[in-house]
C-alpha atoms as a PDB file:
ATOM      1  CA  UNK A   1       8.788 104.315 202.515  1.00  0.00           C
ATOM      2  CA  UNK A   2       5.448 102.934 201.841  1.00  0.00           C
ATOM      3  CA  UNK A   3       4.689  99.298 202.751  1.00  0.00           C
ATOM      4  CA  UNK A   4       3.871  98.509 198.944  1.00  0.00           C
ATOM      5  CA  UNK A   5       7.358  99.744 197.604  1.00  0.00           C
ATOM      6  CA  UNK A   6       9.071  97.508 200.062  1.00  0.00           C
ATOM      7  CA  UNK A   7       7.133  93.574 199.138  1.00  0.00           C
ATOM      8  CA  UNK A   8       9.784  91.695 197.758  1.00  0.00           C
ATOM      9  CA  UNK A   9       9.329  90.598 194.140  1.00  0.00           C
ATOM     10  CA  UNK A  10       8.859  87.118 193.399  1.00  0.00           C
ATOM     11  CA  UNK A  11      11.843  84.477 191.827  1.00  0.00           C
ATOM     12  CA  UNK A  12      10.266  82.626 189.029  1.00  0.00           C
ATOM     13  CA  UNK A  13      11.781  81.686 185.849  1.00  0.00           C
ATOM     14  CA  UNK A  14       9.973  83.053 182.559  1.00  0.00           C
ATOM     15  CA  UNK A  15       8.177  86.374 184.955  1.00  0.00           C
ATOM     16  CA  UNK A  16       8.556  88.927 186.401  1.00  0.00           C
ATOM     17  CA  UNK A  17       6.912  91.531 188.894  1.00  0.00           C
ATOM     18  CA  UNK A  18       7.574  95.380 188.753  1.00  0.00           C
ATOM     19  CA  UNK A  19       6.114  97.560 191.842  1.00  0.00           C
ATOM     20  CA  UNK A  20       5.759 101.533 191.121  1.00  0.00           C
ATOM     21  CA  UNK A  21       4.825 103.177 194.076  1.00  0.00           C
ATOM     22  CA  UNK A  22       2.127 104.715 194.702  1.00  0.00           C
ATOM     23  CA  UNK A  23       0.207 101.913 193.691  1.00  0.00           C
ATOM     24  CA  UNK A  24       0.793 100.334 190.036  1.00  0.00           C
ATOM     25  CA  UNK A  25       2.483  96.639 189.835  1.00  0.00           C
ATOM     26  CA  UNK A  26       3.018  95.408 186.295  1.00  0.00           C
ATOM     27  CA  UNK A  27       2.983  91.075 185.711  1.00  0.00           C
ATOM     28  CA  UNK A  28       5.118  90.266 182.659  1.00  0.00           C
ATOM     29  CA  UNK A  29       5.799  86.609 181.180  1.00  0.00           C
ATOM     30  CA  UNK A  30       3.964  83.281 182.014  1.00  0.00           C
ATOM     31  CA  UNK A  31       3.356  81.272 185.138  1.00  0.00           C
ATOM     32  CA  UNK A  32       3.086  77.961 184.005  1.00  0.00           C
ATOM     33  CA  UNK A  33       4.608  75.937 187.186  1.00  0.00           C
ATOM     34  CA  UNK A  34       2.966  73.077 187.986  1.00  0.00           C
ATOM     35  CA  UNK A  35       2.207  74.624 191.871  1.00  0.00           C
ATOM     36  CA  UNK A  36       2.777  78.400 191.232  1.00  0.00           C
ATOM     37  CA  UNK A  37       0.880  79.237 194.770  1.00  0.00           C
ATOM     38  CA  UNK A  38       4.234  77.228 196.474  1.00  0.00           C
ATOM     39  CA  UNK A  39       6.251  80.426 195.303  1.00  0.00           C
ATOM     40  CA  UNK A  40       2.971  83.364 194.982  1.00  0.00           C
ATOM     41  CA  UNK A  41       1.535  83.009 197.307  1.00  0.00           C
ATOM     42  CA  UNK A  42       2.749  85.040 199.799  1.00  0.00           C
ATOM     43  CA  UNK A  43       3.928  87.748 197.384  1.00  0.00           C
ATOM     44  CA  UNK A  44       0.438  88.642 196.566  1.00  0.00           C
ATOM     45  CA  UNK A  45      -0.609  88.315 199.916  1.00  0.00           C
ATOM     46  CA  UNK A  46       2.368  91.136 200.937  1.00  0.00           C
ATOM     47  CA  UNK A  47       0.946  93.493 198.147  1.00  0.00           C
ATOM     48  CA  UNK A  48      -3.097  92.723 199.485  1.00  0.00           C
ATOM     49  CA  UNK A  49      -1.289  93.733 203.461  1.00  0.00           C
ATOM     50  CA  UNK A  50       0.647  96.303 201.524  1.00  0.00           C
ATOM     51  CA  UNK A  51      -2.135  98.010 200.220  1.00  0.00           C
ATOM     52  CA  UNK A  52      -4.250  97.625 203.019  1.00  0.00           C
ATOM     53  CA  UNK A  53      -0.803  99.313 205.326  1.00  0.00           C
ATOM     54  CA  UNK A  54      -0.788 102.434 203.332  1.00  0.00           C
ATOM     55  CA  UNK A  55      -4.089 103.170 203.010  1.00  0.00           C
ATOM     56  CA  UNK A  56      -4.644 102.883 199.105  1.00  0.00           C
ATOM     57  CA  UNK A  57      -8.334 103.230 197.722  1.00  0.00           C
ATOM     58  CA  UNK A  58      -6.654 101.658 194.410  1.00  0.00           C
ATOM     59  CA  UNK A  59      -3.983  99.631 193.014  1.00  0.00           C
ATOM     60  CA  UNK A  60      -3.447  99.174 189.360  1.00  0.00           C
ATOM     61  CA  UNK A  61      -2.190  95.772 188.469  1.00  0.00           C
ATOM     62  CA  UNK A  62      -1.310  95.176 184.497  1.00  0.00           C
ATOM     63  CA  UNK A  63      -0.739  92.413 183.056  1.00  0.00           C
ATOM     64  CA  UNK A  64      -1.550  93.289 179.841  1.00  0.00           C
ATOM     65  CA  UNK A  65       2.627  91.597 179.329  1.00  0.00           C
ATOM     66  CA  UNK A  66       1.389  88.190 181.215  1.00  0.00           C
ATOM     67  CA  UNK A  67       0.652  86.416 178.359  1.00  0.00           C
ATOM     68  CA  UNK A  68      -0.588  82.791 179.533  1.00  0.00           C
ATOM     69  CA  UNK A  69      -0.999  81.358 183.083  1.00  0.00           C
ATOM     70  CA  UNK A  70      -2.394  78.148 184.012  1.00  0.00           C
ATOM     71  CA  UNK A  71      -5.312  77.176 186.205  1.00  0.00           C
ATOM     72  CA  UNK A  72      -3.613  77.472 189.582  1.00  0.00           C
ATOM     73  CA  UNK A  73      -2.438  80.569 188.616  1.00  0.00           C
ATOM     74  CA  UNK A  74      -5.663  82.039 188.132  1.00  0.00           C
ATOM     75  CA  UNK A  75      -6.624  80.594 191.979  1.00  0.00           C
ATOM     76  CA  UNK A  76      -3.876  83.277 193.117  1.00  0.00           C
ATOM     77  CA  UNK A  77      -6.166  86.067 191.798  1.00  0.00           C
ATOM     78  CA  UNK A  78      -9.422  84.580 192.995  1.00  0.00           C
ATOM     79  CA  UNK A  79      -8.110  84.295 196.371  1.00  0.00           C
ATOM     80  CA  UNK A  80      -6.589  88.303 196.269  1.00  0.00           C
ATOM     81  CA  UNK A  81     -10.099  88.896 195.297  1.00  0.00           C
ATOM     82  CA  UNK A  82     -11.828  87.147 197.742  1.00  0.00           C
ATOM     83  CA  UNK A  83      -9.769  89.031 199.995  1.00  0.00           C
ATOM     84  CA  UNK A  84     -10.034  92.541 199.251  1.00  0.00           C
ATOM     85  CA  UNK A  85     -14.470  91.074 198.786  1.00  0.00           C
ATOM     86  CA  UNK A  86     -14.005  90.124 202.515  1.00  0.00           C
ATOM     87  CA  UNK A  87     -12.485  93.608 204.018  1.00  0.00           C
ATOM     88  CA  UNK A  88     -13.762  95.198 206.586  1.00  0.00           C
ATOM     89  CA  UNK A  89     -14.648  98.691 205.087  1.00  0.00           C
ATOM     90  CA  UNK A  90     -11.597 100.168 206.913  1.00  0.00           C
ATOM     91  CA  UNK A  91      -9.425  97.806 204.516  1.00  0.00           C
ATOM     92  CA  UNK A  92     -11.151  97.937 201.674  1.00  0.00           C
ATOM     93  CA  UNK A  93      -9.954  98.909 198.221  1.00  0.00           C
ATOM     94  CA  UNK A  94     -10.262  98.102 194.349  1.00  0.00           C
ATOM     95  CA  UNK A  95      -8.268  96.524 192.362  1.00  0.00           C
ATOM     96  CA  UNK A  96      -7.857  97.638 188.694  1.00  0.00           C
ATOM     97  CA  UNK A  97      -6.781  95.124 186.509  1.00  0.00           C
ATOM     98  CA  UNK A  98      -4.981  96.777 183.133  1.00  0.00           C
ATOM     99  CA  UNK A  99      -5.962  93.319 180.663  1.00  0.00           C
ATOM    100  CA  UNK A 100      -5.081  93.009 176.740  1.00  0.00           C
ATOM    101  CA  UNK A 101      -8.681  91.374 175.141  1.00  0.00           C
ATOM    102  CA  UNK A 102      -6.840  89.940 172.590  1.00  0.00           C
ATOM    103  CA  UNK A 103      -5.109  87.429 175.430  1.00  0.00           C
ATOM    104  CA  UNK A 104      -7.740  84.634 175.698  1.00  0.00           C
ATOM    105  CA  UNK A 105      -6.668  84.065 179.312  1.00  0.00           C
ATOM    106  CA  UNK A 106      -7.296  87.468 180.333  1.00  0.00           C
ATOM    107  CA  UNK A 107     -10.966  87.675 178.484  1.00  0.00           C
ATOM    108  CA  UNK A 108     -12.295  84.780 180.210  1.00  0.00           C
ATOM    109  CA  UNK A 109     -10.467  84.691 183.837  1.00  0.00           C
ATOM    110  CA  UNK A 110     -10.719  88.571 184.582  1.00  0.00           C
ATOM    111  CA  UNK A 111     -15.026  89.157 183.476  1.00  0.00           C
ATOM    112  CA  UNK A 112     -15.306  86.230 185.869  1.00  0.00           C
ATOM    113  CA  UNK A 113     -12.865  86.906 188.705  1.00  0.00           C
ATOM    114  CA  UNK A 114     -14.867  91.133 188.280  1.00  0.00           C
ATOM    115  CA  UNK A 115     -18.086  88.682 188.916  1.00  0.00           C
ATOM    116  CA  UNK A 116     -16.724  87.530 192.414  1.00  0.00           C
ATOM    117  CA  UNK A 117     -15.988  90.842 193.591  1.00  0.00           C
ATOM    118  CA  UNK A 118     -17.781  93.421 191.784  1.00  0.00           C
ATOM    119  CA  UNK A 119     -17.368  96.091 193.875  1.00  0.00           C
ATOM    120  CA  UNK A 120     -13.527  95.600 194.301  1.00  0.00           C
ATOM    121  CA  UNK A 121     -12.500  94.670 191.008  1.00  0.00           C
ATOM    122  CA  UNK A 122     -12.467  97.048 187.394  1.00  0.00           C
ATOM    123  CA  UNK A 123     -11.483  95.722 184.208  1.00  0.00           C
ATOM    124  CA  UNK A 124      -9.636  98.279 181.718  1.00  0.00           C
ATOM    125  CA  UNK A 125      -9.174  96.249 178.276  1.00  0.00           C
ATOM    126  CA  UNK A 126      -6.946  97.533 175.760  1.00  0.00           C
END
């Protein structure tokens, strides 16, 4: 079994996280707790190891169903960016986000977050 089809998904009321190996998780609902890192945290630091474990080049994250998250949940994608910016070349990979435009959220956040780590981040907008 690959290391990304065995991260356990998150607890949080109102979303949810869906992992399809090879390498596609889907984000669906909000995350509008006050200190969503407290639970987050380490999940998306399992799929960053995860991905890093099997070897991916790519892992295809939509969230085209997350329709609003606040400020420090947008910090939890900076920082998986900043990580995946900061691997050595042995660890390295991209991360290609799957975004609806019409989700204000996702228009602003995602063309800046691609600005941190261009190289490791793609935007597909539907």
């Amino acid at each position: 079994m690959s290391a990304l089809a065995a991260v356990g998904l998150p607890r949080l009321d109102n979303f949810s996280a869906q992992i399809t190996p090879p390498a596609t998780v889907q984000f669906v609902g909000v995350i509008a707790i006050p200190d969503p890192g407290r639970v987050l945290s380490t999940f998306f630091a399992a799929l960053h190891r995860s991905v890093t474990s099997d070897g991916l080049a790519e892992i295809s994250v939509d969230v085209r169903h997350l329709t609003f998250v606040n400020s420090s949940a947008i910090r939890l994608f900076v920082d998986w960016a900043t990580w995946v910016r900061n691997a050595s070349p042995a660890e390295s990979y991209v991360i290609r986000f799957r975004t609806d435009r019409r989700i204000t959220w996702q228009r602003t956040s995602f063309s800046v977050l691609q600005s941190l780590a261009p190289k490791a981040i793609i935007i597909d907008s539907e």
